[in-house]
PDB file of N, CA and C in Angstrom:
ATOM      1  N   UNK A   1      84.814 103.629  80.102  1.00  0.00           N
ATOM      2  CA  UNK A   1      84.349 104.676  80.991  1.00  0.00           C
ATOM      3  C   UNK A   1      83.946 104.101  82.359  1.00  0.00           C
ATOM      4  N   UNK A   2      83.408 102.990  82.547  1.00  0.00           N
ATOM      5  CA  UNK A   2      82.943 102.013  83.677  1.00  0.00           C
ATOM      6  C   UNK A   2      84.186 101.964  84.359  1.00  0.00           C
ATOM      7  N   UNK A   3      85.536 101.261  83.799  1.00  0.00           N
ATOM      8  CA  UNK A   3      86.745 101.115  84.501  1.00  0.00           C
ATOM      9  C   UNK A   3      87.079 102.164  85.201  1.00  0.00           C
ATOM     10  N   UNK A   4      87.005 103.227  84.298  1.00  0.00           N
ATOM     11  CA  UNK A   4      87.689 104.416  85.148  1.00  0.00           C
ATOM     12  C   UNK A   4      86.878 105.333  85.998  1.00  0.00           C
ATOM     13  N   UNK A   5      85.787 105.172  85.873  1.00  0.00           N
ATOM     14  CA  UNK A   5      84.976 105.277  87.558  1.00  0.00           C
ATOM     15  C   UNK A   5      85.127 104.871  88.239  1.00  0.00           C
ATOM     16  N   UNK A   6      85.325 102.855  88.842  1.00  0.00           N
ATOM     17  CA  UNK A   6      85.583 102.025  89.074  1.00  0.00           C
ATOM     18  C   UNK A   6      86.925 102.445  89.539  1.00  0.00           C
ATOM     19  N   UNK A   7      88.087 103.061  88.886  1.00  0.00           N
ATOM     20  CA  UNK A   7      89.234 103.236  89.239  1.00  0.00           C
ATOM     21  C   UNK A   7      88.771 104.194  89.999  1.00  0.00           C
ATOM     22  N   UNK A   8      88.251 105.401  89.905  1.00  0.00           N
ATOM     23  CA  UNK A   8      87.929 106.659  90.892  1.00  0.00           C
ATOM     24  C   UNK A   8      87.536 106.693  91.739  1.00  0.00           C
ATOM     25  N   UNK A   9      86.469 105.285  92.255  1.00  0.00           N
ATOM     26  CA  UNK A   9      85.849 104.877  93.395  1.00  0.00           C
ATOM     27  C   UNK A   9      86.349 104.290  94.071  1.00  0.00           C
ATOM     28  N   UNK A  10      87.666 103.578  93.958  1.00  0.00           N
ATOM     29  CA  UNK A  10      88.606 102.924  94.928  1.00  0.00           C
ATOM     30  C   UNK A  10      89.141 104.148  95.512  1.00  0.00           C
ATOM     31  N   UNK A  11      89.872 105.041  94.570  1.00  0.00           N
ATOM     32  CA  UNK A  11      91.032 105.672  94.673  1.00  0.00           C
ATOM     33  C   UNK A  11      89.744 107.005  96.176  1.00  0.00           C
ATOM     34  N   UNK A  12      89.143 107.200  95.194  1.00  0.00           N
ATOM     35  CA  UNK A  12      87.955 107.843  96.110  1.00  0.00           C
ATOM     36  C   UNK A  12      87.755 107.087  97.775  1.00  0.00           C
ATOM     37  N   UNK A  13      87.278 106.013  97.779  1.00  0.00           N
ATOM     38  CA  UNK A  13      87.032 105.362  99.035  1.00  0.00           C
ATOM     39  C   UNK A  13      88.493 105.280  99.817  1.00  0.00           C
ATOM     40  N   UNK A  14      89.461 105.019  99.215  1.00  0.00           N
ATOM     41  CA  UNK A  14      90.793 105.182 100.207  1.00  0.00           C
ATOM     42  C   UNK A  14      91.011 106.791 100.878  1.00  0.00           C
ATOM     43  N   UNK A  15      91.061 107.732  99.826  1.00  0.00           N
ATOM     44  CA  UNK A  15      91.139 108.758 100.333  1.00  0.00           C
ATOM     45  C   UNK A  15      89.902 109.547 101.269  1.00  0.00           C
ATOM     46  N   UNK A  16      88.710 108.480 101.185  1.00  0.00           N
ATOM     47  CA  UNK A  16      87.836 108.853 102.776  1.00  0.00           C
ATOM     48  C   UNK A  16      87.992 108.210 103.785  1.00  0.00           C
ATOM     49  N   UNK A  17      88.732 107.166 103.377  1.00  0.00           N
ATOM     50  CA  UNK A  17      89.088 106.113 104.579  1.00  0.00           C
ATOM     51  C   UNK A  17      90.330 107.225 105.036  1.00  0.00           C
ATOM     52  N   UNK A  18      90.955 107.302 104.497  1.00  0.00           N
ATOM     53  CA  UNK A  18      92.345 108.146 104.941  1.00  0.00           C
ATOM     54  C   UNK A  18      91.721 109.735 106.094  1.00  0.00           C
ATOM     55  N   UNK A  19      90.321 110.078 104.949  1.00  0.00           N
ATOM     56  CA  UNK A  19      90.337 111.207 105.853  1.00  0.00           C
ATOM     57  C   UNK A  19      89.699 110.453 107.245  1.00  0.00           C
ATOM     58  N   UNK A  20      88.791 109.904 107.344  1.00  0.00           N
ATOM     59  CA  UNK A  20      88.312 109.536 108.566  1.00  0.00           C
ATOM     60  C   UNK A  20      88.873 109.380 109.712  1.00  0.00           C
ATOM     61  N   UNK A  21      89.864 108.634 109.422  1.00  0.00           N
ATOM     62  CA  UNK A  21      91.438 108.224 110.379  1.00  0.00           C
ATOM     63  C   UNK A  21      91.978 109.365 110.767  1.00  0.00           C
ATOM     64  N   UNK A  22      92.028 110.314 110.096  1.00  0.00           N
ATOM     65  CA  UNK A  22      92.766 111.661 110.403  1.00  0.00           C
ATOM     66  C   UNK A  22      91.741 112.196 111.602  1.00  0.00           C
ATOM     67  N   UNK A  23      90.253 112.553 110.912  1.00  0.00           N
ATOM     68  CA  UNK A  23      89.617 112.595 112.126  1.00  0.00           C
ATOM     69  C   UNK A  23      89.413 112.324 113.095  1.00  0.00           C
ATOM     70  N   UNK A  24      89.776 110.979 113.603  1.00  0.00           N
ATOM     71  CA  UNK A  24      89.219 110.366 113.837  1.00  0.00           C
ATOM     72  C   UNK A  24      90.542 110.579 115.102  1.00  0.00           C
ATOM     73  N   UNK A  25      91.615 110.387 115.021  1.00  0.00           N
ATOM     74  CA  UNK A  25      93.059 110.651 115.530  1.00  0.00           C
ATOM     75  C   UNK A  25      92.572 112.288 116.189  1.00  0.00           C
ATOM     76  N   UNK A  26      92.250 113.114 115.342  1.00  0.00           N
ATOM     77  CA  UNK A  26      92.200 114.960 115.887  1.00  0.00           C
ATOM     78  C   UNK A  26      90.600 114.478 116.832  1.00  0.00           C
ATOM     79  N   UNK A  27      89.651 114.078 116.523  1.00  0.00           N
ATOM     80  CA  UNK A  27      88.902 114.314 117.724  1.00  0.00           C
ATOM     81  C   UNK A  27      89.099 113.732 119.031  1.00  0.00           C
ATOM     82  N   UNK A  28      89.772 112.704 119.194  1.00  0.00           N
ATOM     83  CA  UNK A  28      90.548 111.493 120.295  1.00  0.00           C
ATOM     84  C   UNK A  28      91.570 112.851 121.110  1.00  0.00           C
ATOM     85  N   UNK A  29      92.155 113.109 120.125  1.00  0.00           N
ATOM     86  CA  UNK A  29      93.390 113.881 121.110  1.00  0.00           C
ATOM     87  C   UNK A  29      92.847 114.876 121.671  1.00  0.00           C
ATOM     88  N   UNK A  30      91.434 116.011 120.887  1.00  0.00           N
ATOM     89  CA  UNK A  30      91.017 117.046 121.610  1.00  0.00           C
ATOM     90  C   UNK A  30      90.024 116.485 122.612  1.00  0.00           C
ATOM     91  N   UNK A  31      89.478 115.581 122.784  1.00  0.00           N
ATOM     92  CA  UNK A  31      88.894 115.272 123.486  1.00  0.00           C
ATOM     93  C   UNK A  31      89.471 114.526 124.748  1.00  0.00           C
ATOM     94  N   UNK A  32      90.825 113.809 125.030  1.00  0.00           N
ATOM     95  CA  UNK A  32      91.694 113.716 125.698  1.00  0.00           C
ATOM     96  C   UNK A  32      92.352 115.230 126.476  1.00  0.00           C
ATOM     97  N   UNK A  33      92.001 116.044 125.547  1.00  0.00           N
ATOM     98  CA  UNK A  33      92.976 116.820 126.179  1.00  0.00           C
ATOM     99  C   UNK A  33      91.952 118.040 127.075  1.00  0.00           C
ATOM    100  N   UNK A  34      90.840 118.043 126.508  1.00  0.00           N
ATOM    101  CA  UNK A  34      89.702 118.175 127.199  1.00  0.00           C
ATOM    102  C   UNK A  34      89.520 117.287 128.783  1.00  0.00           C
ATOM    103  N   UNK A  35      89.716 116.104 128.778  1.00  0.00           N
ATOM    104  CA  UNK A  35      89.289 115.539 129.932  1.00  0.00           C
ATOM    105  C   UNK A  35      90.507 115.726 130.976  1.00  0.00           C
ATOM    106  N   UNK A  36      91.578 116.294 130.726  1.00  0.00           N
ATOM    107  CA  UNK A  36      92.635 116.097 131.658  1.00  0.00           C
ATOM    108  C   UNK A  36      92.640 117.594 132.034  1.00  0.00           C
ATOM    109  N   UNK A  37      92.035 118.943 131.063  1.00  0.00           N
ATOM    110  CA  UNK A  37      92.093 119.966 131.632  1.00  0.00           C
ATOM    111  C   UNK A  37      91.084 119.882 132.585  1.00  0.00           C
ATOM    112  N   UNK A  38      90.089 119.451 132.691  1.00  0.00           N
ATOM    113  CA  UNK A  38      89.143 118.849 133.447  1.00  0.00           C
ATOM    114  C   UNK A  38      88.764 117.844 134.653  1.00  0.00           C
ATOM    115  N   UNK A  39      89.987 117.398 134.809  1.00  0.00           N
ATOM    116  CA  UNK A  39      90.722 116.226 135.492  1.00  0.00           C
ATOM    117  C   UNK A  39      90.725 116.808 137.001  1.00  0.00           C
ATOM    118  N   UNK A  40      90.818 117.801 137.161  1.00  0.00           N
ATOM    119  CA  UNK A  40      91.600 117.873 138.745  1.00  0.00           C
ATOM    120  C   UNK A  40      92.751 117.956 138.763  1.00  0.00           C
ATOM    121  N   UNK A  41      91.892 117.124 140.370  1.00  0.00           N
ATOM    122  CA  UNK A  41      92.820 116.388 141.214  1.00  0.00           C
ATOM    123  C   UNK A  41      93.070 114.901 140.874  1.00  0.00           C
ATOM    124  N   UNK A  42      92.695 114.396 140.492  1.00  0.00           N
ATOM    125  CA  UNK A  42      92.163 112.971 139.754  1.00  0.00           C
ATOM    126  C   UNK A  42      93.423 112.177 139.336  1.00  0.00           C
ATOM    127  N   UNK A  43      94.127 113.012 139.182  1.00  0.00           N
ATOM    128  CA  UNK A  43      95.265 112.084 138.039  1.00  0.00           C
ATOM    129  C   UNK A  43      96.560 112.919 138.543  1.00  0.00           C
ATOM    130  N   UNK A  44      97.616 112.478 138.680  1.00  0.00           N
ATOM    131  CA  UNK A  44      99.063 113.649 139.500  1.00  0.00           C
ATOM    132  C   UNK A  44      99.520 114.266 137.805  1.00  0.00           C
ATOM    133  N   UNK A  45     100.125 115.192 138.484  1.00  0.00           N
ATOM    134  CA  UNK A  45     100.056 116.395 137.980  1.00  0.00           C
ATOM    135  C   UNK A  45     101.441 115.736 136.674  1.00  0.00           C
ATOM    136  N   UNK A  46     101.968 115.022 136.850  1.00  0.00           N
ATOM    137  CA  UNK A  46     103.040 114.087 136.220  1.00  0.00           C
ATOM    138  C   UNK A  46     102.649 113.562 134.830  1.00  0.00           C
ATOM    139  N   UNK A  47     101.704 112.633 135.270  1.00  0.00           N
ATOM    140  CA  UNK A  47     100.898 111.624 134.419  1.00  0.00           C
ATOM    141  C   UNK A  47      99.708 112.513 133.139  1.00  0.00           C
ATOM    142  N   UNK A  48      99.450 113.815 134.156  1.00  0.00           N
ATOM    143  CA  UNK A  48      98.950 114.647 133.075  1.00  0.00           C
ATOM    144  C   UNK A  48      99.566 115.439 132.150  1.00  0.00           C
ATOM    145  N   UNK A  49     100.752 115.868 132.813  1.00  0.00           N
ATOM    146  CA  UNK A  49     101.886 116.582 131.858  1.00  0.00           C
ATOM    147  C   UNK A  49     101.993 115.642 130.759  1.00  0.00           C
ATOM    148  N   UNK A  50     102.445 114.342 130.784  1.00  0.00           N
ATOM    149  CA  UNK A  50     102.911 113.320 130.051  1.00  0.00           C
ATOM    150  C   UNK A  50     101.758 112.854 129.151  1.00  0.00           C
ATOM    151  N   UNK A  51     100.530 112.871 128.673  1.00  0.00           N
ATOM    152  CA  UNK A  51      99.495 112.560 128.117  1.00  0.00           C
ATOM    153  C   UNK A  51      99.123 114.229 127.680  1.00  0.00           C
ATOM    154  N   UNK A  52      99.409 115.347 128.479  1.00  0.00           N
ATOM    155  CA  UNK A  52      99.592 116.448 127.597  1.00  0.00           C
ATOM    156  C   UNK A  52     100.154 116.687 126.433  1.00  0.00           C
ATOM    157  N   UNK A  53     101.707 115.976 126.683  1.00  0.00           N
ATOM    158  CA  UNK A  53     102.858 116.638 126.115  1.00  0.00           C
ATOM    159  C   UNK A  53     102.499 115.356 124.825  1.00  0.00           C
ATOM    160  N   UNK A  54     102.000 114.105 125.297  1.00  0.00           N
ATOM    161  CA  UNK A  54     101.747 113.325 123.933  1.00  0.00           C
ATOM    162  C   UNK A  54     101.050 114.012 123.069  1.00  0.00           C
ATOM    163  N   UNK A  55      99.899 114.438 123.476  1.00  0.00           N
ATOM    164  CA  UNK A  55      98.725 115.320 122.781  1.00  0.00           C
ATOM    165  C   UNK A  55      99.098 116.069 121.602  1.00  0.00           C
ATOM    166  N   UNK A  56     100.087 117.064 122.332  1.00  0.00           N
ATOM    167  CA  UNK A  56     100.628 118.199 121.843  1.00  0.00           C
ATOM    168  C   UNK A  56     101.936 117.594 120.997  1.00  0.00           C
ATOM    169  N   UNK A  57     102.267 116.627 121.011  1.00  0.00           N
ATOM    170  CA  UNK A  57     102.877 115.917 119.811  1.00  0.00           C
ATOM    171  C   UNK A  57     102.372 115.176 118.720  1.00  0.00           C
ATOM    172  N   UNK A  58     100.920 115.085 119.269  1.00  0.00           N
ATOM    173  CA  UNK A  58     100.466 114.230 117.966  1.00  0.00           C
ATOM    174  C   UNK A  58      99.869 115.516 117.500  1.00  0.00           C
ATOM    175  N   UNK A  59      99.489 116.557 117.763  1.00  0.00           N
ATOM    176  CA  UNK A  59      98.846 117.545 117.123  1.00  0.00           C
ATOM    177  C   UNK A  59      99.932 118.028 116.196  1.00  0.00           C
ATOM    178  N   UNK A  60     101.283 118.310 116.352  1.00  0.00           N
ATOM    179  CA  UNK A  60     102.483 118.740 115.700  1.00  0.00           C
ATOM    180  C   UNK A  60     102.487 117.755 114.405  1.00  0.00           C
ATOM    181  N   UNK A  61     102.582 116.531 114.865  1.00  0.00           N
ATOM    182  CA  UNK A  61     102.311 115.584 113.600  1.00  0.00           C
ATOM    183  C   UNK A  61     101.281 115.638 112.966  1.00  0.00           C
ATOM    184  N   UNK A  62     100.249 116.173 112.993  1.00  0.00           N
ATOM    185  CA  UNK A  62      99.350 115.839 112.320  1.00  0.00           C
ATOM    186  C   UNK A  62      99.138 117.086 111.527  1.00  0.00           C
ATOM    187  N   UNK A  63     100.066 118.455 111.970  1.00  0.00           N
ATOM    188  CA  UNK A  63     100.022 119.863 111.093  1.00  0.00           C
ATOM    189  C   UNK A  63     101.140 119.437 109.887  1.00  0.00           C
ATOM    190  N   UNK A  64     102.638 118.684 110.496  1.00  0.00           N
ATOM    191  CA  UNK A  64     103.690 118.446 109.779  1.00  0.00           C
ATOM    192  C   UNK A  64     103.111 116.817 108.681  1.00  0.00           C
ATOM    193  N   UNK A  65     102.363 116.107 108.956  1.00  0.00           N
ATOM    194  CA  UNK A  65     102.009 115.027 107.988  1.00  0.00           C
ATOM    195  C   UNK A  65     100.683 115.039 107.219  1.00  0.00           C
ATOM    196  N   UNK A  66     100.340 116.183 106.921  1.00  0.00           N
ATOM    197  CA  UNK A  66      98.824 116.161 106.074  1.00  0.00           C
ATOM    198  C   UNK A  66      98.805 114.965 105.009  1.00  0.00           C
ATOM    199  N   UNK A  67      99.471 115.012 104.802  1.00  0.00           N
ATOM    200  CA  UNK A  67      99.570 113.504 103.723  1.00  0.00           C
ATOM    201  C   UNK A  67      99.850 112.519 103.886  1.00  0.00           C
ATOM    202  N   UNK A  68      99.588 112.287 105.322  1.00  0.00           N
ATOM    203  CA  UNK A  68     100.281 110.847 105.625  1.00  0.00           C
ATOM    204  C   UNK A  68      98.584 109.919 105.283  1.00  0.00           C
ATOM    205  N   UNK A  69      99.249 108.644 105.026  1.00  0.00           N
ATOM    206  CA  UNK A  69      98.306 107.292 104.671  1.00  0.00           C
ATOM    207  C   UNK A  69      97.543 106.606 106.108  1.00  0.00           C
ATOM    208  N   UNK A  70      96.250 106.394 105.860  1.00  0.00           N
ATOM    209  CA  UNK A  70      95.291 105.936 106.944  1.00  0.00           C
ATOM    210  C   UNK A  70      96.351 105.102 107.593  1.00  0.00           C
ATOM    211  N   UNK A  71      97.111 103.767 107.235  1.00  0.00           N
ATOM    212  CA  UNK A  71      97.786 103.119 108.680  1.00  0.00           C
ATOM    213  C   UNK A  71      99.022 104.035 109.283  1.00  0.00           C
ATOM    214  N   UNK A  72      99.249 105.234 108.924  1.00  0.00           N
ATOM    215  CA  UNK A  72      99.960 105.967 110.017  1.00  0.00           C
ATOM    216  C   UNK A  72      99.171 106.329 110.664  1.00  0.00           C
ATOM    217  N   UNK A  73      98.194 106.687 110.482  1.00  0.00           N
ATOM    218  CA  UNK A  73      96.839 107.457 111.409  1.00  0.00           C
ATOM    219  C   UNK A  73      96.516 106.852 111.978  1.00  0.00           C
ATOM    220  N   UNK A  74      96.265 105.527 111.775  1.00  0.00           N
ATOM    221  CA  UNK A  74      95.712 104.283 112.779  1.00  0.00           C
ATOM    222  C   UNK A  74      96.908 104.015 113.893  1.00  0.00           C
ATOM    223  N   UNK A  75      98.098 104.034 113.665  1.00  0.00           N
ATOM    224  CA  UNK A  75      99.307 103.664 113.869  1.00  0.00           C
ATOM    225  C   UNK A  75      99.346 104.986 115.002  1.00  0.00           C
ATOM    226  N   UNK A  76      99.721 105.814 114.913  1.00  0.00           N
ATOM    227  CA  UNK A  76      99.311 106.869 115.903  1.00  0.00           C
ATOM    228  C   UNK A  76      98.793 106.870 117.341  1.00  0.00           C
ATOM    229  N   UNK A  77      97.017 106.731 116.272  1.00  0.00           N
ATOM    230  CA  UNK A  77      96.074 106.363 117.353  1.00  0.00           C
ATOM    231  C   UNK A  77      95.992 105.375 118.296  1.00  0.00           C
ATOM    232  N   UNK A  78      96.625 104.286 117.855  1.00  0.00           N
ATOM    233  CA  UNK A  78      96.889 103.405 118.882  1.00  0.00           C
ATOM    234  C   UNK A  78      97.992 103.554 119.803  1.00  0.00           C
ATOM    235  N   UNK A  79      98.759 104.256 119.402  1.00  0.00           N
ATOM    236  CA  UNK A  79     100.059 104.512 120.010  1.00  0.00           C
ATOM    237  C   UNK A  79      99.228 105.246 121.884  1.00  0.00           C
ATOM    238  N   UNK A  80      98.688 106.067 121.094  1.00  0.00           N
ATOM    239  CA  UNK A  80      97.992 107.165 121.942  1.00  0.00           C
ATOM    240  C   UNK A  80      96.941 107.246 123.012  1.00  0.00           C
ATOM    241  N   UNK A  81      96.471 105.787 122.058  1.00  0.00           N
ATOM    242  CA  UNK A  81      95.531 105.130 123.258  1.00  0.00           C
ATOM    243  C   UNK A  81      95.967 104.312 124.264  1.00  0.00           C
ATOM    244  N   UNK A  82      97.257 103.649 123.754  1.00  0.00           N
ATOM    245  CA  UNK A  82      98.152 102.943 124.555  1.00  0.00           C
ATOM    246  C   UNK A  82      98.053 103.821 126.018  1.00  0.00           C
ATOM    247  N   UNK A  83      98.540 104.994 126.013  1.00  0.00           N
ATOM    248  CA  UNK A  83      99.173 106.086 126.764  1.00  0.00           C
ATOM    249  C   UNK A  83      98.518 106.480 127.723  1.00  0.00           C
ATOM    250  N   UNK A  84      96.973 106.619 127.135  1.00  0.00           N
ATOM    251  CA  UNK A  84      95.524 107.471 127.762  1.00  0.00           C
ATOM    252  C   UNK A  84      94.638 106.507 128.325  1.00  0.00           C
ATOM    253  N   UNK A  85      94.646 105.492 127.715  1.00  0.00           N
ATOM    254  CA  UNK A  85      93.540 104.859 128.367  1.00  0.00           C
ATOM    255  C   UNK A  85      93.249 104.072 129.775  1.00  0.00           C
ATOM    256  N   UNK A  86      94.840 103.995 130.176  1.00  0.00           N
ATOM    257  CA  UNK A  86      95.074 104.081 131.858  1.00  0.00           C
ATOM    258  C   UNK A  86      94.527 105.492 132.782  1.00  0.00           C
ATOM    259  N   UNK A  87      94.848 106.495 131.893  1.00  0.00           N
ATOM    260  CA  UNK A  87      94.472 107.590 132.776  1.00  0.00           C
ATOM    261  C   UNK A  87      93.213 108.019 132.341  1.00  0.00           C
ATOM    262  N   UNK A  88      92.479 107.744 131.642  1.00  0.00           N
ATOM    263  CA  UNK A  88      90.802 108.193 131.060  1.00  0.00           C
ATOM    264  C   UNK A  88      90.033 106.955 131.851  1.00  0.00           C
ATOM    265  N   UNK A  89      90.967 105.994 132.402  1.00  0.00           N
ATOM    266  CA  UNK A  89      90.127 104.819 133.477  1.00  0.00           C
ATOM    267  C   UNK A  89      90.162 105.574 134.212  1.00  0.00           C
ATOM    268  N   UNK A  90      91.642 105.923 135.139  1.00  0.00           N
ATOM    269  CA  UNK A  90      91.331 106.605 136.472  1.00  0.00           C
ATOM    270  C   UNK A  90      90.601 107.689 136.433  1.00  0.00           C
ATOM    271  N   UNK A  91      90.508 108.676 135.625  1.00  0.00           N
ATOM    272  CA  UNK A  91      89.543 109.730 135.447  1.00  0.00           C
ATOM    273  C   UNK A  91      88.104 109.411 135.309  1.00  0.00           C
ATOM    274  N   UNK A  92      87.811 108.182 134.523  1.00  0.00           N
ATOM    275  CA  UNK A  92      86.396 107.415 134.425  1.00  0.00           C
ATOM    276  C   UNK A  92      85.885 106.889 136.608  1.00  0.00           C
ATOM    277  N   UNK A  93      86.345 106.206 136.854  1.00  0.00           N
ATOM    278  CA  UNK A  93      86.793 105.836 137.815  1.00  0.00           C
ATOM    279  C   UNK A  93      86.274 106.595 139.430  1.00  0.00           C
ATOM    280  N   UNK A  94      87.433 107.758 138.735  1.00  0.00           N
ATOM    281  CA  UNK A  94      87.481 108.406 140.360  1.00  0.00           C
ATOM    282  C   UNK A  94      86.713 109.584 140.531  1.00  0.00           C
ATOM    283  N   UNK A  95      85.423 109.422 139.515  1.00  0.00           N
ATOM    284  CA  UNK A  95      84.234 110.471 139.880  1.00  0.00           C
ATOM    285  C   UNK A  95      83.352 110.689 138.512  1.00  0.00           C
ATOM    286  N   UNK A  96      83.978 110.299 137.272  1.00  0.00           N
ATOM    287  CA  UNK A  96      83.165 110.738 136.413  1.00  0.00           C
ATOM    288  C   UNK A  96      83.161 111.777 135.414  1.00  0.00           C
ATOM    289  N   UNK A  97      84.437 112.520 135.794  1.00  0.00           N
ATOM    290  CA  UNK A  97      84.603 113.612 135.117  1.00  0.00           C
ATOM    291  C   UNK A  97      85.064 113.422 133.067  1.00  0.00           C
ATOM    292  N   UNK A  98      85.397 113.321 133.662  1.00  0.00           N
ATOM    293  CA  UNK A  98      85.853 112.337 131.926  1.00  0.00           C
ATOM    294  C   UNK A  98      85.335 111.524 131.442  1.00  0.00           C
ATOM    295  N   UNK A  99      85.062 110.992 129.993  1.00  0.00           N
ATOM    296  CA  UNK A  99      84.606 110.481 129.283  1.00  0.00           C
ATOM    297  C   UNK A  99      85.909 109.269 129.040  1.00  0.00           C
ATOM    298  N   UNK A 100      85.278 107.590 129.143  1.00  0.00           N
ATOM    299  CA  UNK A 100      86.482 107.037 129.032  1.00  0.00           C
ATOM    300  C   UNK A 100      87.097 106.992 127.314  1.00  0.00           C
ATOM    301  N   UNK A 101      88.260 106.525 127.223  1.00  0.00           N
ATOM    302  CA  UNK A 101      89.032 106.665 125.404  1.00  0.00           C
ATOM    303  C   UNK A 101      87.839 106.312 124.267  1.00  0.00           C
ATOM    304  N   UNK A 102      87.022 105.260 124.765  1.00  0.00           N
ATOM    305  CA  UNK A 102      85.859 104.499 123.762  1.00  0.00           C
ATOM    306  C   UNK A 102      85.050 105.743 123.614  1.00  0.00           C
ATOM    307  N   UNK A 103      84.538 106.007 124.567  1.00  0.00           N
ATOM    308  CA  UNK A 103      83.783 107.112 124.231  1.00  0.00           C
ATOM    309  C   UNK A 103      83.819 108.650 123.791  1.00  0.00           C
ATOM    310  N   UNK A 104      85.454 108.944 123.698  1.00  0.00           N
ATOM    311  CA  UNK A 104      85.923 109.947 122.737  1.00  0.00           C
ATOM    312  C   UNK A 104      86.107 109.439 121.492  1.00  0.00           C
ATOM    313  N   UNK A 105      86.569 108.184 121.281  1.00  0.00           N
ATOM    314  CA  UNK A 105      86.969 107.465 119.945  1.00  0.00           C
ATOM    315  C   UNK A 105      85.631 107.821 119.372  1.00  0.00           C
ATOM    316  N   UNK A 106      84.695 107.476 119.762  1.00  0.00           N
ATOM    317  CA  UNK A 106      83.008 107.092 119.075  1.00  0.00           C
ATOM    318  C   UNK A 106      83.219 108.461 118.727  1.00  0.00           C
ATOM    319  N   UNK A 107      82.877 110.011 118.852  1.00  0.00           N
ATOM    320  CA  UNK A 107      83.183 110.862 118.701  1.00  0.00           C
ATOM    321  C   UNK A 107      81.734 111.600 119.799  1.00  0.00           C
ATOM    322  N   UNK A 108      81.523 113.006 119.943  1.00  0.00           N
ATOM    323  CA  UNK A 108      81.124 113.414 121.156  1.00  0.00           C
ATOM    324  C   UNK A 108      79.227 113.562 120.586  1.00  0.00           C
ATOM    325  N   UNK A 109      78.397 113.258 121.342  1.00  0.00           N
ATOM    326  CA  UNK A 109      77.063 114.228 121.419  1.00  0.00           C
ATOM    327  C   UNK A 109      76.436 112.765 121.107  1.00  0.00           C
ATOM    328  N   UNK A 110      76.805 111.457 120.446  1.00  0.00           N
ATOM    329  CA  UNK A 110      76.115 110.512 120.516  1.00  0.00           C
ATOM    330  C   UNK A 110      74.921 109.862 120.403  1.00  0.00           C
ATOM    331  N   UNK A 111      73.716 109.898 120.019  1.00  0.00           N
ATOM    332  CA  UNK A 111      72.959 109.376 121.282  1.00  0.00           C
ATOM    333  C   UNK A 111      72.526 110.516 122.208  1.00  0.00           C
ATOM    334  N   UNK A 112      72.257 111.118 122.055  1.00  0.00           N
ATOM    335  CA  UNK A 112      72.188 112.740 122.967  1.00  0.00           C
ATOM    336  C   UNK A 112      70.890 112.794 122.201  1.00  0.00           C
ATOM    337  N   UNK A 113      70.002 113.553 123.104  1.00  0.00           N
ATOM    338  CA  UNK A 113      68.817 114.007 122.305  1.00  0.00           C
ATOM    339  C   UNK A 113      68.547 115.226 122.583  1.00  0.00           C
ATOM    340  N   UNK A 114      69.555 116.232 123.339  1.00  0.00           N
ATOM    341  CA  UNK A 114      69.805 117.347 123.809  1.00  0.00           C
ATOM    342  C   UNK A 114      69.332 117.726 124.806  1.00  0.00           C
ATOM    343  N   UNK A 115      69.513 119.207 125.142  1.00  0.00           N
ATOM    344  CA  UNK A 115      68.964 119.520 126.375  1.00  0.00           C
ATOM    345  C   UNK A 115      68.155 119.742 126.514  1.00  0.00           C
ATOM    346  N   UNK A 116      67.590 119.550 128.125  1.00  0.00           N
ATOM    347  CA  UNK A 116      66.262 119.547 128.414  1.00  0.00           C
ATOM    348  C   UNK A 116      65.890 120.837 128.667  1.00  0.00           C
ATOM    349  N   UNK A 117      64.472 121.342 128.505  1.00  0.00           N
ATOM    350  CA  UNK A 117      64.277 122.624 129.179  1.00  0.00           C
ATOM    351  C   UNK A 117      63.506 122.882 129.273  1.00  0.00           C
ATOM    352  N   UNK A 118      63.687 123.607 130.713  1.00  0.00           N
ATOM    353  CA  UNK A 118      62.007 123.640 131.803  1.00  0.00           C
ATOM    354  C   UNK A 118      61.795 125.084 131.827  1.00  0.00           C
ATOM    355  N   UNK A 119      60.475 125.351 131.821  1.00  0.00           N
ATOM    356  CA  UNK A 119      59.688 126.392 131.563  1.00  0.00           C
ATOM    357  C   UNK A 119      59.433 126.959 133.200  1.00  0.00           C
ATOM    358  N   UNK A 120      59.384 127.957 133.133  1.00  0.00           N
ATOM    359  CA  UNK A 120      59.649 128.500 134.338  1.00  0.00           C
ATOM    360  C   UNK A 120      58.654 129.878 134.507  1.00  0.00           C
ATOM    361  N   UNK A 121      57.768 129.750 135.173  1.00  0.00           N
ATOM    362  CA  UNK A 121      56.555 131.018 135.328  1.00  0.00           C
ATOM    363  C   UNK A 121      57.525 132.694 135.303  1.00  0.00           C
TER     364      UNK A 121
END
């Protein structure tokens, strides 16, 4: 009975490792795709199409591969960061508007201790 818990807790820990990665891939891309609707002028209108249109391809993959294994997910994500993280500099960069790739990767609210709020007669 020990073994086969033991077996359930691997099989268990892969398949949270697996989900995490998945997450982990869907909050990166909405949050990418967040900073470029947000972008401006910041970035030509080119370079945003093209980190759009990635977006909107990894989102397609990720409706068409629900079952794919954590190193496709990882595999992905790097692909993706490859792509973005030139333009989440210049967006970091050229005012602030965006959050750079690290700090969508981490995932959003952080470290936040929320908003402040002032009392007003």
């Amino acid at each position: 009975m020990v073994n086969e818990a033991e077996k359930y807790a691997e099989e268990d820990e892969k398949q949270k490792n697996k989900i995490a990665a998945r997450n982990n891939l869907e909050s990166y891309v909405f949050g990418v795709k967040q900073a470029l609707d947000q972008a401006g002028d910041k970035i030509s209108p080119q370079e945003k199409s093209e980190a759009l249109r990635a977006c909107e391809d990894t989102i397609k993959w990720l409706d068409a591969n629900s079952l794919a294994e954590k190193e496709e997910y990882e595999d992905k994500m790097k692909s993706l960061t490859q792509l973005c993280t030139p333009l989440m500099t210049k967006l970091h960069n050229g005012g602030g508007a965006g959050a750079s790739c690290g700090q969508q990767a981490g995932g959003f609210g952080a470290g936040r201790s929320g908003p402040t709020v002032e009392e007003v007669d």
